[in-house]
Protein backbone atom coordinates (compact mmCIF):
# COMPACT_ATOMS: atom_id res chain seq x y z
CA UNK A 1 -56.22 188.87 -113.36
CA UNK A 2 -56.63 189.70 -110.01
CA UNK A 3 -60.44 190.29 -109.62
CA UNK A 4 -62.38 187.14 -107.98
CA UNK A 5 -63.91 184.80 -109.95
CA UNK A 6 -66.50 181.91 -108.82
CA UNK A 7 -64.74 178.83 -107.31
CA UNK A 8 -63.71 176.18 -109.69
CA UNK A 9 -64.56 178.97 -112.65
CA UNK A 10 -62.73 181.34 -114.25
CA UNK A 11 -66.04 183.52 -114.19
CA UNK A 12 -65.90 186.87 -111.97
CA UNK A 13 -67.86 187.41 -109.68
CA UNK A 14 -68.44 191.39 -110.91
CA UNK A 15 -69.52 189.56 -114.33
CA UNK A 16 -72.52 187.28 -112.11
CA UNK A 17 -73.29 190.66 -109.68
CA UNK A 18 -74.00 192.88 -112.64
CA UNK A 19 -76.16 190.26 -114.66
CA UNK A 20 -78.06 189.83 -111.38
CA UNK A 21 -78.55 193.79 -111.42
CA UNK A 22 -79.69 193.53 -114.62
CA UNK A 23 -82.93 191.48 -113.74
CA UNK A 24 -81.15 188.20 -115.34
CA UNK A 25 -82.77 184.85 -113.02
CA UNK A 26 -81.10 182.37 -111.46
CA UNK A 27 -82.04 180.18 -114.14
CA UNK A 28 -80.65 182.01 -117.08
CA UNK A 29 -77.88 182.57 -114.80
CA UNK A 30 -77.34 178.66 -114.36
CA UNK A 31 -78.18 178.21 -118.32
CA UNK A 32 -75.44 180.91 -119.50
CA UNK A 33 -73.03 179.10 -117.19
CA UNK A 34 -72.94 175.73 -116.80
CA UNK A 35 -69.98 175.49 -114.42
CA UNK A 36 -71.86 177.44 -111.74
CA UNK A 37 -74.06 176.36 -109.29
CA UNK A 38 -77.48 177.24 -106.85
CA UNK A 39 -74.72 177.54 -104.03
CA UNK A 40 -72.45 180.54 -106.23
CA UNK A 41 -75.45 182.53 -107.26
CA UNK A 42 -76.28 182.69 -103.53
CA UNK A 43 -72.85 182.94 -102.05
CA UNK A 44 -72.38 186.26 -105.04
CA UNK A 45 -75.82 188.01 -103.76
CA UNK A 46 -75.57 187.59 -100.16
CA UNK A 47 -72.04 189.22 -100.42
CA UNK A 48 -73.70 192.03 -102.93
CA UNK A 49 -76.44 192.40 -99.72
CA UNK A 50 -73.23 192.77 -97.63
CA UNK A 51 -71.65 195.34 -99.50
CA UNK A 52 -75.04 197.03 -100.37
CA UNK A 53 -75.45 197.22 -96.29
CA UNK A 54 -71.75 198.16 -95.70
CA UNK A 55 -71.99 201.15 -97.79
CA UNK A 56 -75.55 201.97 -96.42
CA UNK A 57 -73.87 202.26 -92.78
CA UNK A 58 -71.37 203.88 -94.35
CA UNK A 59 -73.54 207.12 -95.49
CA UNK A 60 -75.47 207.06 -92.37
CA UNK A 61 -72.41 206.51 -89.89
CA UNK A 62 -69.01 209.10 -89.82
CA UNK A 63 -66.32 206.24 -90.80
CA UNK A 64 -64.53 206.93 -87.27
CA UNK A 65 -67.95 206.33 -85.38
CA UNK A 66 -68.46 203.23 -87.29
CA UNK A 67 -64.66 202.41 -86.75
CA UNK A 68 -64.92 202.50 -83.21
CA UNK A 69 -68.77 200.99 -83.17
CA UNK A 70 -66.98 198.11 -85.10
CA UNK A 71 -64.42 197.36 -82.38
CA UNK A 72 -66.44 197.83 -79.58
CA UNK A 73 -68.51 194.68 -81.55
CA UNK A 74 -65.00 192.65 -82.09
CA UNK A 75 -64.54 193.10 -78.41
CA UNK A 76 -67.66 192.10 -77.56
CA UNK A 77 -67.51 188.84 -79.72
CA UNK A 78 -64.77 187.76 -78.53
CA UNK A 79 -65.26 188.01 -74.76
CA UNK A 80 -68.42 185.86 -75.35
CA UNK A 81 -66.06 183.39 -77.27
CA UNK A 82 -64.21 183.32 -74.02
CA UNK A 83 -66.98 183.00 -72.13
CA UNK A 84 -68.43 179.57 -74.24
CA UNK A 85 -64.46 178.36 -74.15
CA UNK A 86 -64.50 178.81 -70.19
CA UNK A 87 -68.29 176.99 -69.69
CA UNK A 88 -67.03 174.37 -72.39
CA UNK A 89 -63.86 173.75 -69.86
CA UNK A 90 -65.66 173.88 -66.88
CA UNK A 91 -68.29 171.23 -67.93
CA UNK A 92 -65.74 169.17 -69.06
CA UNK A 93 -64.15 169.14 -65.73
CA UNK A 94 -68.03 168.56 -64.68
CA UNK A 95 -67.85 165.24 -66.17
CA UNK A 96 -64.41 164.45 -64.81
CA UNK A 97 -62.68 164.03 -68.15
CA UNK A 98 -60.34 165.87 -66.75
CA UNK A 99 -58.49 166.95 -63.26
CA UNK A 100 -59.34 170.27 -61.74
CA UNK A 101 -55.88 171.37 -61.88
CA UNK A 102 -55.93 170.33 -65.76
CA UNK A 103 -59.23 172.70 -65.91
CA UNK A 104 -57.36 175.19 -64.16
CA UNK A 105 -54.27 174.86 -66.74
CA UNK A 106 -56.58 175.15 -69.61
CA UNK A 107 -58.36 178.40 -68.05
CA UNK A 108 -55.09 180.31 -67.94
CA UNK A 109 -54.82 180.29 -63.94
CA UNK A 110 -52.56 179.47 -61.92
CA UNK A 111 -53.11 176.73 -58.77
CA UNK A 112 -52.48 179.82 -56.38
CA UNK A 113 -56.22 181.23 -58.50
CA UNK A 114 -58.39 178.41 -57.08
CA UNK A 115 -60.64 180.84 -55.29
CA UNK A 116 -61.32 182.29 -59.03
CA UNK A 117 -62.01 179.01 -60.07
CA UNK A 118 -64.50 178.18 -57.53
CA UNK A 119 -65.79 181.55 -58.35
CA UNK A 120 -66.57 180.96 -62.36
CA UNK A 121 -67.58 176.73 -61.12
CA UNK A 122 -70.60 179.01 -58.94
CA UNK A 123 -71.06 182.11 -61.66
CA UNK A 124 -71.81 179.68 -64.56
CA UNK A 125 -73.65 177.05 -61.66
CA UNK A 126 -71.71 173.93 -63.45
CA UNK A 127 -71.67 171.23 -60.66
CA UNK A 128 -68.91 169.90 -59.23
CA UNK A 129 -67.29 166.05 -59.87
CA UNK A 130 -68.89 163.73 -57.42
CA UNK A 131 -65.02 162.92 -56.03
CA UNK A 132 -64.11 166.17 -55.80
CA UNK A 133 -67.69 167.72 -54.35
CA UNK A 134 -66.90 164.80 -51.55
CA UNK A 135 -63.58 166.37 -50.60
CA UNK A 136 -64.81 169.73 -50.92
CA UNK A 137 -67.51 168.86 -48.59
CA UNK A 138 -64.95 167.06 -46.21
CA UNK A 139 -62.67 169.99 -46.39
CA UNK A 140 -65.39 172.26 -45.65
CA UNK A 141 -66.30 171.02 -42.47
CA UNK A 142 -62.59 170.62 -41.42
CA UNK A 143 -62.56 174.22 -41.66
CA UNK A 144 -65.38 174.74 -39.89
CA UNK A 145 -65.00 172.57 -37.41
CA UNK A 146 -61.26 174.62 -36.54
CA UNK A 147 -63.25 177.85 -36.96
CA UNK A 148 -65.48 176.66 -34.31
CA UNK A 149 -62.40 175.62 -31.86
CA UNK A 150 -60.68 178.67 -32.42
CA UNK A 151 -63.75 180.23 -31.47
CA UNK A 152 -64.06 177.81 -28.11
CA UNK A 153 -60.41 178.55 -27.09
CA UNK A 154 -60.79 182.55 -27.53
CA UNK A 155 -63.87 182.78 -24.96
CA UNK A 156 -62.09 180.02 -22.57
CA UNK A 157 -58.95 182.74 -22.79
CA UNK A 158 -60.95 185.71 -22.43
CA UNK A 159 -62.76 184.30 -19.31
């Protein structure tokens, strides 16, 4: 009651780590219990080599140390997850699957951020649609051509 047993079994899982500790094999193991399998044995040792390491750390390592070790490692996990989620968007949008302003949804910006979105489309060099590299390209030398007027009209004023 209350202590965990192998799935599927009502054998616990202290019972299987102490026989292992005791030099009993696998086979014996899977002899003396019929309802286990390879898969338990292994699943019941490589949490023993987890708590084993745990309370290794644990000795070495002042609990608040490895407290804030630990979340520094959380943090660090999940801003690569974020990382993979926003390449994973981004190279969807690649493909054009889907519209850059459903790309931008999915990112968590808003359609006033699209300077942050050509930003990340450069930092993780994922290529732009073919429709909307066109326009880009179009737009780009709109702007420069304007630039370049503005420019004209300034030194025909300051003459």
């Amino acid at each position: 009651m209350g202590k965990p047993v192998i799935s599927g079994t009502r054998i616990p899982v202290e019972l299987i780590a102490e026989k292992l500790s005791e030099g009993m094999t696998v086979e014996e193991m899977l002899d003396a219990y019929p309802d286990m399998t390879n898969k338990d044995i292994d699943a019941v040792t490589r949490l023993l080599g987890r708590r084993t390491w745990i309370e290794e750390v644990l000795r070495r390592i002042p609990p608040d140390v490895f407290a804030r070790e630990s979340q520094l490692l959380l943090s660090a996990i999940e801003e690569g997850q974020k990382i993979i989620q926003t390449r994973d968007i981004l190279a969807i949008y690649s493909t054009g699957e889907i519209t850059r302003s459903e790309a931008v949804r999915r990112l968590g910006l808003d359609l006033a951020e699209l300077g942050t979105f050509t930003a990340l489309m450069q930092q993780y060099q994922i290529p732009w649609p073919e429709p909307d590299r066109e326009r880009a390209e179009r737009e780009g030398d709109i702007v420069a051509a304007a630039i370049e007027d503005a420019g004209e009209e300034g030194e025909e004023k300051s003459e």
